[in-house]
Each structure stands twice: as structure tokens, then as C-alpha cells.
Protein backbone atom coordinates (compact mmCIF):
# COMPACT_ATOMS: atom_id res chain seq x y z
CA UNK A 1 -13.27 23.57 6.97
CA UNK A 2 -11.99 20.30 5.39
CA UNK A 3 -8.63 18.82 7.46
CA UNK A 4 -5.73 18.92 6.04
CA UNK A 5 -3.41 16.51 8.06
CA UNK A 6 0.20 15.97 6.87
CA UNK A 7 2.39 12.58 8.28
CA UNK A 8 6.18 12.76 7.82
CA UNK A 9 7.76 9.29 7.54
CA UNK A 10 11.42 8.81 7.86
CA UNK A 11 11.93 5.33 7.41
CA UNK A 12 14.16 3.48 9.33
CA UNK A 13 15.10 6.20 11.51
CA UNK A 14 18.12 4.88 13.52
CA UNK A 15 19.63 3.70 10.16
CA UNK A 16 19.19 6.53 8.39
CA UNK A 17 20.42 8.59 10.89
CA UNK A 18 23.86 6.35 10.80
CA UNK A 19 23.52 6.41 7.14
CA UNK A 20 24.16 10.28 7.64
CA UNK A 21 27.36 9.87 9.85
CA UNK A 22 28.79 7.14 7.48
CA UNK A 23 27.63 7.07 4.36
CA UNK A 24 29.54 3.57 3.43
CA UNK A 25 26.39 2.11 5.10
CA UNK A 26 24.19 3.65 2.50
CA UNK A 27 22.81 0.45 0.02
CA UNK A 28 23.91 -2.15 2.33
CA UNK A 29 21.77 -4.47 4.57
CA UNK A 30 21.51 -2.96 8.09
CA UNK A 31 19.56 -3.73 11.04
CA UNK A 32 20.55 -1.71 15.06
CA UNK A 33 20.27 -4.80 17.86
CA UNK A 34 22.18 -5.00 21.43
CA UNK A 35 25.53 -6.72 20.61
CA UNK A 36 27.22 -10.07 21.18
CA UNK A 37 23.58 -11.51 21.57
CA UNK A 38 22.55 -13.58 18.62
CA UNK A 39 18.88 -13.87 19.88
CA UNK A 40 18.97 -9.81 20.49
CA UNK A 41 15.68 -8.75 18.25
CA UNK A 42 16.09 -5.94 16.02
CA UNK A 43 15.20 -2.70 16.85
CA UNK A 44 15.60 -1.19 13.18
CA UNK A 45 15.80 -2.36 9.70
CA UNK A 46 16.89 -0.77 6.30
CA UNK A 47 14.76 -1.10 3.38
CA UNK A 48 18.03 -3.34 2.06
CA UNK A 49 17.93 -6.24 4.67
CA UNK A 50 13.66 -5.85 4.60
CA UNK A 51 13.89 -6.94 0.77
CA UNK A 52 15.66 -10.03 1.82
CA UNK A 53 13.10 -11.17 4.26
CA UNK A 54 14.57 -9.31 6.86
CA UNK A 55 12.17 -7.34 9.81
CA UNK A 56 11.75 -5.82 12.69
CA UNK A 57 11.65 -8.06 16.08
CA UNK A 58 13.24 -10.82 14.43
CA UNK A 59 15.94 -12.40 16.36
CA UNK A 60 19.67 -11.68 14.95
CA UNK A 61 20.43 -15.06 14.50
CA UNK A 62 17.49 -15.96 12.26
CA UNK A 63 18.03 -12.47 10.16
CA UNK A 64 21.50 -13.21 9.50
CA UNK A 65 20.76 -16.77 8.28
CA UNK A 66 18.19 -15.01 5.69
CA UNK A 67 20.97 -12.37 4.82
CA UNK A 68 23.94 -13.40 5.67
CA UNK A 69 25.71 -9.61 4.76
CA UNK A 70 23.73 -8.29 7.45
CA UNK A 71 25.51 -5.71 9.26
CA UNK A 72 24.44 -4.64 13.13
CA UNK A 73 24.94 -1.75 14.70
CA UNK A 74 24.75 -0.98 18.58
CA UNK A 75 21.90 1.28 19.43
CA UNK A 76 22.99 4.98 19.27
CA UNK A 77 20.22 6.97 21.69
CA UNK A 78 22.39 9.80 21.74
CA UNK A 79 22.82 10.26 17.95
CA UNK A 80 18.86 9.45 17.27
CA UNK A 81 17.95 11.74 20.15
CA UNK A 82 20.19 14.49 18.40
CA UNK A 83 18.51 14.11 15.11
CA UNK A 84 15.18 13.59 16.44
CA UNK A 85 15.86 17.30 17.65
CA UNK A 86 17.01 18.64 14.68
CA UNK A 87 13.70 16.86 12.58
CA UNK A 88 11.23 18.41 15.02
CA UNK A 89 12.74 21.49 14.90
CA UNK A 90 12.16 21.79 11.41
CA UNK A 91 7.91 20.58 11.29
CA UNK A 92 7.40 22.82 14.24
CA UNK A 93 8.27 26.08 12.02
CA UNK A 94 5.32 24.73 9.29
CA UNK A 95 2.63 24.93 12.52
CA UNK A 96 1.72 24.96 15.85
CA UNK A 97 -0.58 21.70 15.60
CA UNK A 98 2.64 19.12 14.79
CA UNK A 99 2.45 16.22 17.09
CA UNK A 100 5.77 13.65 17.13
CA UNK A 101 4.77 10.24 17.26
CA UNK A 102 7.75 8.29 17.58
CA UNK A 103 11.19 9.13 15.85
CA UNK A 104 10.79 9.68 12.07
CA UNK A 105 7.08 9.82 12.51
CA UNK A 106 5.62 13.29 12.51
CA UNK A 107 1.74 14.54 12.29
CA UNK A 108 1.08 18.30 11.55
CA UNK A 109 -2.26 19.66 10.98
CA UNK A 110 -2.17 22.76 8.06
CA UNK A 111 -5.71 23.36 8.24
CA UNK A 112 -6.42 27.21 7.62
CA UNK A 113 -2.39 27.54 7.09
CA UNK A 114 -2.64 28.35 3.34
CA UNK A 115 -1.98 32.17 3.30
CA UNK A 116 0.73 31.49 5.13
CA UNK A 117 2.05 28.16 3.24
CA UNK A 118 -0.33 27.80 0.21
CA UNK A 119 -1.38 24.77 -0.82
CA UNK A 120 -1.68 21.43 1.65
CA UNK A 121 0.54 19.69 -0.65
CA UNK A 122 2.95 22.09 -1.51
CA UNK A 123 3.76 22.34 1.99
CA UNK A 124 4.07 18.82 2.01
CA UNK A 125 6.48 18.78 -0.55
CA UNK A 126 8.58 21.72 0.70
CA UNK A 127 8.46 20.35 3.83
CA UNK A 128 10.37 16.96 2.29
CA UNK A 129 12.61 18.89 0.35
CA UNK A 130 13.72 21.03 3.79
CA UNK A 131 14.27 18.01 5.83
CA UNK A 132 16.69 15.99 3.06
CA UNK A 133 18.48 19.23 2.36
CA UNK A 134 19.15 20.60 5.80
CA UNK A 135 19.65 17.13 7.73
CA UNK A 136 20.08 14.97 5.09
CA UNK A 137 16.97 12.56 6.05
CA UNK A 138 15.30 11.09 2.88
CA UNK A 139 11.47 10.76 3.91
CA UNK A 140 7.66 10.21 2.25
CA UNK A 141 5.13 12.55 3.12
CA UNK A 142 1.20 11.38 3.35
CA UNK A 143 -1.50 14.12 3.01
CA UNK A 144 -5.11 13.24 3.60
CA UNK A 145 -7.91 14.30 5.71
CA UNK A 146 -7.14 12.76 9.06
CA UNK A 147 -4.21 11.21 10.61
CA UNK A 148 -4.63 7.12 10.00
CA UNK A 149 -5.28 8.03 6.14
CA UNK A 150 -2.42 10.37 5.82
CA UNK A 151 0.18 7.84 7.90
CA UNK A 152 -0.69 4.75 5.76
CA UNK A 153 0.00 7.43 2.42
CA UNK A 154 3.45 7.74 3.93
CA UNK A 155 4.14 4.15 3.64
CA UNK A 156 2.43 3.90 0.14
CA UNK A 157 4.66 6.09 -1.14
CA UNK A 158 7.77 4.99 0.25
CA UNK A 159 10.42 7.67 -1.52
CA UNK A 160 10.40 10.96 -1.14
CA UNK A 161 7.82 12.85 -2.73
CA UNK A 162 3.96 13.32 -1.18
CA UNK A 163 1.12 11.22 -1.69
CA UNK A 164 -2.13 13.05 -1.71
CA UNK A 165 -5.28 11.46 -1.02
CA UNK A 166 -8.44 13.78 -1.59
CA UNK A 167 -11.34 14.40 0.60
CA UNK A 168 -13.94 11.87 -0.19
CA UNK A 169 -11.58 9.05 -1.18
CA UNK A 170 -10.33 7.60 2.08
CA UNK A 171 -12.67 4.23 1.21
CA UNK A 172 -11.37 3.97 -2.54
CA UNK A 173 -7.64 4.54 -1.28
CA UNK A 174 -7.96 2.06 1.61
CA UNK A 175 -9.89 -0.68 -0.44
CA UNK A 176 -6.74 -2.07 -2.61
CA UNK A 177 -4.58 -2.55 0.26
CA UNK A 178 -3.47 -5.01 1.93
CA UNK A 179 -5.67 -5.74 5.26
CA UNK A 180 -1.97 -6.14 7.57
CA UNK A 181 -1.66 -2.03 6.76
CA UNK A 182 -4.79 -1.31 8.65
CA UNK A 183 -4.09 -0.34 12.46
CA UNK A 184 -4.91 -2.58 14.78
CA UNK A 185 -5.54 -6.15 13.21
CA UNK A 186 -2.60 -7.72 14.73
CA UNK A 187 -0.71 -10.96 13.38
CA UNK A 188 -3.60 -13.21 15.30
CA UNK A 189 -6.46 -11.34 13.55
CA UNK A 190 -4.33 -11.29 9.98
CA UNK A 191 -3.95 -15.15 10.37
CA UNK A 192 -7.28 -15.67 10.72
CA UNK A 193 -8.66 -13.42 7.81
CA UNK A 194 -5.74 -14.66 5.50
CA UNK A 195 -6.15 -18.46 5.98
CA UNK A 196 -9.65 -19.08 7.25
CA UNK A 197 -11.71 -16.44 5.76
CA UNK A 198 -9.43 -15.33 2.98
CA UNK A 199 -9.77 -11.80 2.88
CA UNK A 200 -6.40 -10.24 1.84
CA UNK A 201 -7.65 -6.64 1.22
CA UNK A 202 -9.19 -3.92 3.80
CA UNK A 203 -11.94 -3.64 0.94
CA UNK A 204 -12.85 -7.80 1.23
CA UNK A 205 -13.26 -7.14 5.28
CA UNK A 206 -15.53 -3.60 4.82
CA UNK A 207 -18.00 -5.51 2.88
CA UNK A 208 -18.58 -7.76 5.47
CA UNK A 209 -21.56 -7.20 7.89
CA UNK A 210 -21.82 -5.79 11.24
CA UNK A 211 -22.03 -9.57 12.85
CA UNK A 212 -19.17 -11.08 10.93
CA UNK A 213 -16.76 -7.70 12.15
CA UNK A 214 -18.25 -8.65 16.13
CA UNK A 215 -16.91 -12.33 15.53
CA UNK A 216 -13.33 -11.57 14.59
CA UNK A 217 -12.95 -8.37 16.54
CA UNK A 218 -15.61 -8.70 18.98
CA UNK A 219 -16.25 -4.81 21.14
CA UNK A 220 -13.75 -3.60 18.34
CA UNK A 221 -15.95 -4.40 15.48
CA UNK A 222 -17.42 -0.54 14.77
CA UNK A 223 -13.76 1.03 15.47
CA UNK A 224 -12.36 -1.67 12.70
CA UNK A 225 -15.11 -1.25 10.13
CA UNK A 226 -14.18 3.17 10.53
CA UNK A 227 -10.40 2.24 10.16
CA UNK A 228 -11.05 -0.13 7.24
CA UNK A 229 -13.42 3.00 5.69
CA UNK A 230 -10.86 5.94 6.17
CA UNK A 231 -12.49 6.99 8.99
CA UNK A 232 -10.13 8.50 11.86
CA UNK A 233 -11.50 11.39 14.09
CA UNK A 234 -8.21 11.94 16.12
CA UNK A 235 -6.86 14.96 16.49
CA UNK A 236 -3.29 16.20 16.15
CA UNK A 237 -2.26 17.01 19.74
CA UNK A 238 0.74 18.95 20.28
CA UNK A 239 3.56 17.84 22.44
CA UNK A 240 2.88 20.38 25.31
CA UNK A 241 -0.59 19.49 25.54
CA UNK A 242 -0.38 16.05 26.86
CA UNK A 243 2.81 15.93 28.81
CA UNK A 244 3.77 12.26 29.68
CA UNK A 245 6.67 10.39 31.72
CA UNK A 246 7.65 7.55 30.08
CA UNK A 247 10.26 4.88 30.30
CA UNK A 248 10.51 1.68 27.53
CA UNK A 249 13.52 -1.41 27.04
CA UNK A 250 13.71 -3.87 24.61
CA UNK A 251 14.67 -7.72 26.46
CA UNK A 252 17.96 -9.22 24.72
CA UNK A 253 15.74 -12.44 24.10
CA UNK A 254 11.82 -13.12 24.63
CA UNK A 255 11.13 -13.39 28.26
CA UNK A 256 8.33 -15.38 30.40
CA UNK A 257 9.84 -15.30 33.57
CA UNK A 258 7.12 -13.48 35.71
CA UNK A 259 10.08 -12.56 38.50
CA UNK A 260 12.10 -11.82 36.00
CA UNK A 261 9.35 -9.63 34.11
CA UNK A 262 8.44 -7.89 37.61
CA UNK A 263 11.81 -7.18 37.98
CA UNK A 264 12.36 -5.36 34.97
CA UNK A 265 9.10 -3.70 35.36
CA UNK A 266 10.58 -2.56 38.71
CA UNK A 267 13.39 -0.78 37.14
CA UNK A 268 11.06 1.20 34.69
CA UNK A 269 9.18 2.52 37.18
CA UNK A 270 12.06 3.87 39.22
CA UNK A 271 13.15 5.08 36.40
CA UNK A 272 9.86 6.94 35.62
CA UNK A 273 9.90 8.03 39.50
CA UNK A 274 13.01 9.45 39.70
CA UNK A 275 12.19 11.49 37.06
CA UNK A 276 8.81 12.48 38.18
CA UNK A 277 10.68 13.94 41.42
CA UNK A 278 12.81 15.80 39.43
CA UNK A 279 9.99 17.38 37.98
CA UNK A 280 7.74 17.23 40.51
CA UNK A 281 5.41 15.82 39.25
CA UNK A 282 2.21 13.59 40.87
CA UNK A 283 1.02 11.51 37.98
CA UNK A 284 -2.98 10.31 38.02
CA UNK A 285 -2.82 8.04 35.23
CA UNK A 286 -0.42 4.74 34.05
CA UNK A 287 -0.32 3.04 31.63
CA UNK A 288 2.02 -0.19 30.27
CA UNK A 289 2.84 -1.45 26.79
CA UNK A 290 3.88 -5.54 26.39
CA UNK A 291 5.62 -6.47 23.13
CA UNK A 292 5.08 -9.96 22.52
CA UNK A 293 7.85 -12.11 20.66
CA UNK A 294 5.05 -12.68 17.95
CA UNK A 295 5.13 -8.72 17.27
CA UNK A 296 1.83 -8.56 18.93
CA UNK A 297 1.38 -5.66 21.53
CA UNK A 298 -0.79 -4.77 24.57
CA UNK A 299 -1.67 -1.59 26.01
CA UNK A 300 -3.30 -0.98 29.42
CA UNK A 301 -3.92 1.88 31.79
CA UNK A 302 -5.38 2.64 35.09
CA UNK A 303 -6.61 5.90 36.96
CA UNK A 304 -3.84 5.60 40.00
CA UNK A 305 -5.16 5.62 43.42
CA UNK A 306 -2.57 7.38 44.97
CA UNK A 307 -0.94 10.58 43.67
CA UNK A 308 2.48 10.19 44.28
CA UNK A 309 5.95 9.80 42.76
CA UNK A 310 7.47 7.11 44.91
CA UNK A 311 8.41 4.10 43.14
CA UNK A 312 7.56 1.86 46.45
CA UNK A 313 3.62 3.32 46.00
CA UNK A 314 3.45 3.30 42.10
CA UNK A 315 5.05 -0.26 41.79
CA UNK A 316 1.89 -2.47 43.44
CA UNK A 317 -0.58 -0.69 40.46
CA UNK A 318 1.83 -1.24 37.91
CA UNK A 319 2.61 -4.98 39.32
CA UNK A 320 -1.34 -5.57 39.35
CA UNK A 321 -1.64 -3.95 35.95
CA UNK A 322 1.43 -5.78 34.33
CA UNK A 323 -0.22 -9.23 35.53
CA UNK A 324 -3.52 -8.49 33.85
CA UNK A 325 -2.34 -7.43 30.84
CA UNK A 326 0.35 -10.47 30.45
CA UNK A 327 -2.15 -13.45 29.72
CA UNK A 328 -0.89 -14.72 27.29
CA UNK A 329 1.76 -17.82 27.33
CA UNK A 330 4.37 -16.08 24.82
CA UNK A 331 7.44 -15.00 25.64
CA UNK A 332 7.36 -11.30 25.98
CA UNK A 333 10.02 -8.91 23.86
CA UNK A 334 9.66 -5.37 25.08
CA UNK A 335 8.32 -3.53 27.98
CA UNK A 336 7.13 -0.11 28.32
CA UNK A 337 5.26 2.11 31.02
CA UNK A 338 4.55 5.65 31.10
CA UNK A 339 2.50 8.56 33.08
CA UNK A 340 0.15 11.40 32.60
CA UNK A 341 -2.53 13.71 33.82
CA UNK A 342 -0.76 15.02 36.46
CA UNK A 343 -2.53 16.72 39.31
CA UNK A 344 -1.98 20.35 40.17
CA UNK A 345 0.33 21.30 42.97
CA UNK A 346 -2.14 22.44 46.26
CA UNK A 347 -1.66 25.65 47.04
CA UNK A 348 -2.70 25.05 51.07
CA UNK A 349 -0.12 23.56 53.21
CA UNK A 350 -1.16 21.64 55.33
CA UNK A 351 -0.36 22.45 58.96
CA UNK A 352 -0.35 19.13 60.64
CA UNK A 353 1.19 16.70 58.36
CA UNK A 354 0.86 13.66 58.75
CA UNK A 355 3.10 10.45 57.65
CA UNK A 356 3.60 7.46 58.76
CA UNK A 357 6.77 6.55 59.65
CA UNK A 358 7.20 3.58 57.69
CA UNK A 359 6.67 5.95 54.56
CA UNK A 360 8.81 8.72 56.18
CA UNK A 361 11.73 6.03 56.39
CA UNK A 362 11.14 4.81 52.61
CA UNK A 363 11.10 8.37 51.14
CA UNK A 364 14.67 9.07 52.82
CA UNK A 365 16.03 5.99 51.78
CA UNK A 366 14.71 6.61 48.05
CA UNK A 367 16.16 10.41 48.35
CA UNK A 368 19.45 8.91 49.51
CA UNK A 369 19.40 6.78 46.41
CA UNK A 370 18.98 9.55 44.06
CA UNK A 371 21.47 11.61 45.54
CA UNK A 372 24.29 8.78 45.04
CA UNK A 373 23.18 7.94 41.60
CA UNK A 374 23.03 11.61 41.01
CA UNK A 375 26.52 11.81 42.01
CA UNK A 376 28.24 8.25 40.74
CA UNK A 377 26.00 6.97 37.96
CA UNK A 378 22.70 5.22 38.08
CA UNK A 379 23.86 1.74 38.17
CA UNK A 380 26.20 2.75 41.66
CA UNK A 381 23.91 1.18 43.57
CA UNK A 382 20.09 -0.87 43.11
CA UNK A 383 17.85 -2.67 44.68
CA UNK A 384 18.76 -6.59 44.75
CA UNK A 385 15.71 -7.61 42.52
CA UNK A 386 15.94 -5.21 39.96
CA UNK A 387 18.23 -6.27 36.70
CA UNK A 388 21.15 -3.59 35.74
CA UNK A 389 20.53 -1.06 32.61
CA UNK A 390 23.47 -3.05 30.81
CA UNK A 391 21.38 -6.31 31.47
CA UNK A 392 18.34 -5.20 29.74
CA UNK A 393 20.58 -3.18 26.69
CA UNK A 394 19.05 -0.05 27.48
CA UNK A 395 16.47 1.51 29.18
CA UNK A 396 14.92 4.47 26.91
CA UNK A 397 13.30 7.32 28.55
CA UNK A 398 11.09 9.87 27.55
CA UNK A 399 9.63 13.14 29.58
């Protein structure tokens, strides 16, 4: 049975949702950033300050010389959280396989779902019309045969309505576009395929041959030459099915301070921990994401060595992974971590534990931590290294 994989794109999604609560903001040039920082990047643009050269990452000062009307608003969690809520509430009726991305971004598979909803397409569209009537949220919908295809049909339509793109045409659609829409070139692999090799479209880099793809994307060359094909085996995975801890901030300016950097990595891990406790919760994998200020971004993970949810034994792997994965000399924007796989809870218990005392200490002083932050707030008291929530402008968690 052919897929039938539907993407939900609500642009701008922390505008938009503002847009709702104060519709005076609707047509004007908006962008969210931390306030009184003029080198705070932006964390969300509207299509109005985008058409002025206006995007995403770039530093408030700069954006307001290009648009000078630009208005900025103070990241809103709560409110995006809230609608976030209310959008998934509404894909998950359509089917069980929905998977949410990131805020405005939603994936559902409606394979074999056509008794119920008829055709791909029309659930698409109904789908659209649900989500701007009940919540108000103007969005494009993308419908294709796997998830890359269907996600870049979202942005090709841009206004509500659904763009369809038929089994068998992934290569056709793809060819025309511009080579910057295909996932994973980056703005160090665009520069080099714009100005040295002058291939603009993704249809100009599938014609070349296997050798020229292993010089610009080396061990990435067979994944690229799928992507710039149509070709996207991933499958929708449902929220429940890969549970994940996660913690993410946003620097007020570009950062190469490794202390510094450490520091902040620090926090997110606590962060992370204290959650993992709460759960209880023993993760087995970890993984980081680095923002560069150039927009360029890293991801790494590891298979943990230890089991645990103490920040004092996850903190060396992430320090040691962080280090790695930060080679390059560019001031880094945004840091995130997260963790998965957890391991199962042991039935057994054992009868002569053993723990070192040193550990035995740490864990009480860490439980004694949680219990006044529980109590006063999490900034009541922190470790001397580790920079304040208020200095970073916000550290977003996930679970």
C-alpha cells in the first residue's frame, strides 16, 4: 500500500499564536527575541519582516536596521505551549500515526485511513480548515508519499490550502527547487554549490555523479543524492513511542567562551536530571544540538556508560561530547541536549548495596537541591559555575 504522509505547517508559530491574542499585530513586521538585548537573535519571524530581508537567527540590531518597523516581542512559552496543546489535540483525532516535530510542524501518516476519512487530500484539506476555524491558526498542508516530500510541499504552498504531490513524482517536484530547500546542505555546502559550482537547483546537483556528490558531501553523498530524488524512508513515529528528555536555550549573543559554553551546558543537564528523577527515569542514550551563529547546526550522540540520572555522572559524557562536536571557531547561538532509550527498572533488589560514599554524599546534596528549588523556585539556589535561567533568556524543556 502506497504512503500517504500528511505535514501540517503553521508558519511562524510563536507569531501567529500572538497574532491570535492581539490581532493589531496581524500585517505588521514581527519577530519574538529576549528583550533589552540588541544582539538577542530571533527566535521567530512573520512572513511581513521575512519580505524585508528579515530571518531567523539574525541579530535584533541588524533586523531592525533592514526594517526599521520591526516590532519584538518577549518569548511567550506559556502561550505557545498552550496552543501547541490545543494543535495536537486536533491531528491526533485524524490518526494514531501523527508525530509533532517541533511547534507548528506536524507529520501524520493516513495510510489505510480512507473509509474512515476518504481521500488523502481531503483529509488534508479538512484537516486545514479544522485547525483555522477552531484555533484560529492559518497553516499549509503538504501531502506526498513520505515525510521530507510532504514537509518541503508545506513550504511550497505557503497559504492555506494542500499541496499534493503524487506517487511517482517526488524527482519532477524536487527538480525546480531551489537546492537551500533540500535537508541537510547547510549554508557551507550552499556556498559552495552556488558560487563555485553553480548549481542553484536540487535537479543541477542529482545529475551529478556518484564522485562529484563524495567531494562536496563526502560519507553523506548516497543520503544527499535520495533527498535530492524524493527519496525519504522515515517513518512517522508517534510521540509515545520514542519518549525523550530534553532541555534547549537560545544565548542572548553568539558565544565562544568554552567555560562559559560548559557552563551553560551544565545547567541543561541539571535541568534534564532533575527531571529524569522526577520521572525516574535512567536514560542510555544523549545526545547535543550546537547552533552556530552562521545558522549552521550540529548534532551528536553517545550510548552513555552509566545509567543514571545524576547530573554530577551525566555531565563528564556530555562535557566530552560537547567538546567534540564544537570544532569549529564560530561563535555558537543555541544549545540543546536531550535523552532517550531508557532502561527498564530491575525488578531484583539488590541485597547488599553498595555505594561509595563520595556518591552517597553527592546524591543527598543533589536531593537537598531539588527539594529547595521545589519549594522556592529554581533559581533559589545553584551551583557557582552555572549561569542563571534569566542569564541565558530561557531555558526550554521538553519531556
Amino acid at each position: 500500500m502506497e504512503r500517504q504522509i500528511i505535514h501540517l505547517h503553521i508558519p511562524a508559530f510563536a507569531v501567529a499564536v500572538e497574532e491570535v491574542c492581539r490581532p493589531g499585530l496581524k500585517g505588521r513586521p514581527v519577530a519574538v527575541a529576549v528583550p533589552r538585548s540588541d544582539r538577542a537573535p530571533l527566535l521567530c519571524v512573520s512572513q511581513e519582516a521575512r519580505r524585508q530581508g528579515v530571518f531567523k537567527g539574525m541579530p535584533f540590531m541588524a533586523a531592525r536596521k533592514r526594517c526599521p518597523d520591526l516590532l519584538r516581542l518577549p518569548p511567550n512559552p506559556d502561550l505557545v505551549d498552550r496552543a501547541w496543546r490545543a494543535l495536537t489535540g486536533i491531528t491526533g483525532r485524524y490518526t494514531p500515526l501523527w508525530e509533532p516535530f517541533k511547534p507548528g510542524h506536524v507529520y501524520l501518516d493516513m495510510t489505510g485511513t480512507g473509509r474512515l476519512w476518504g481521500r488523502a487530500r481531503d483529509a488534508g484539506q479538512r484537516l486545514e480548515r479544522e485547525v483555522r476555524t477552531r484555533i484560529r491558526l492559518a497553516g499549509s498542508v503538504g501531502l506526498a508519499g513520505n515525510k521530507m516530500v510532504s514537509s518541503i510541499a508545506s513550504r511550497v504552498q505557503g497559504r492555506p490550502g494542500v499541496l499534493d504531490v503524487h506517487h511517482g513524482r517526488e524527482a519532477a517536484f524536487m527538480a525546480p527547487l531551489p537546492v537551500d530547500m533540500v535537508p541537510g546542505i547547510g549554508p557551507v555546502r550552499r556556498k559552495i554549490l552556488l558560487e563555485e559550482l553553480h548549481i542553484r537547483l536540487a535537479g543541477e546537483l542529482a545529475s551529478l555523479d556518484d564522485g562529484a556528490l563524495r567531494l562536496i558531501f563526502g560519507g553523506r553523498a548516497h543520503v544527499m543524492r535520495q533527498r535530492v530524488l524524493g527519496v525519504d524512508p522515515t517513518p512517522v513515529r508517534p510521540e509515545a513511542a520514542r519518549p525523550v528528555v530534553s532541555a534547549g536555550v537560545s544565548l542572548p549573543g553568539d558565544e565562544n567562551d568554552d567555560d562559559r559554553l560548559l557552563g551553560v551546558l551544565a545547567r541543561l543537564v541539571e535541568v534534564c536530571a532533575a527531571r529524569l528523577r522526577e520521572k525516574a527515569l535512567r536514560p542510555r542514550r544523549a545526545g547535543l544540538m550546537i547552533r552556530y551563529g552562521d545558522l549552521e547546526e550540529v548534532y551528536r550522540q553517545m550510548k552513555l556508560p552509566v545509567h543514571s540520572w545524576w547530573e554530577f555522572e551525566l555531565n563528564p559524557w556530555m562535557a566530552q561530547l560537547f567538546m567534540k562536536a564544537a570544532s569549529r571557531r564560530v561563535g555558537i547561538r543555541a544549545v540543546g541536549v536531550w535523552f532517550r532509550d531508557f532502561a527498564p527498572e530491575s525488578g531484583q533488589l539488590s541485597l547488599f548495596p553498595e555505594v561509595a560514599p563520595q556518591k552517597e554524599k553527592a546524591c543527598e546534596l543533589v536531593r537537598a537541591l531539588d527539594r529547595i528549588r521545589g519549594r522556592y523556585g529554581a533559581d533559589a539556589v545553584r551551583r557557582a559555575r552555572l549561569p542563571l535561567e534569566g542569564d541565558l533568556g530561557g531555558v526550554r524543556e521538553g519531556a
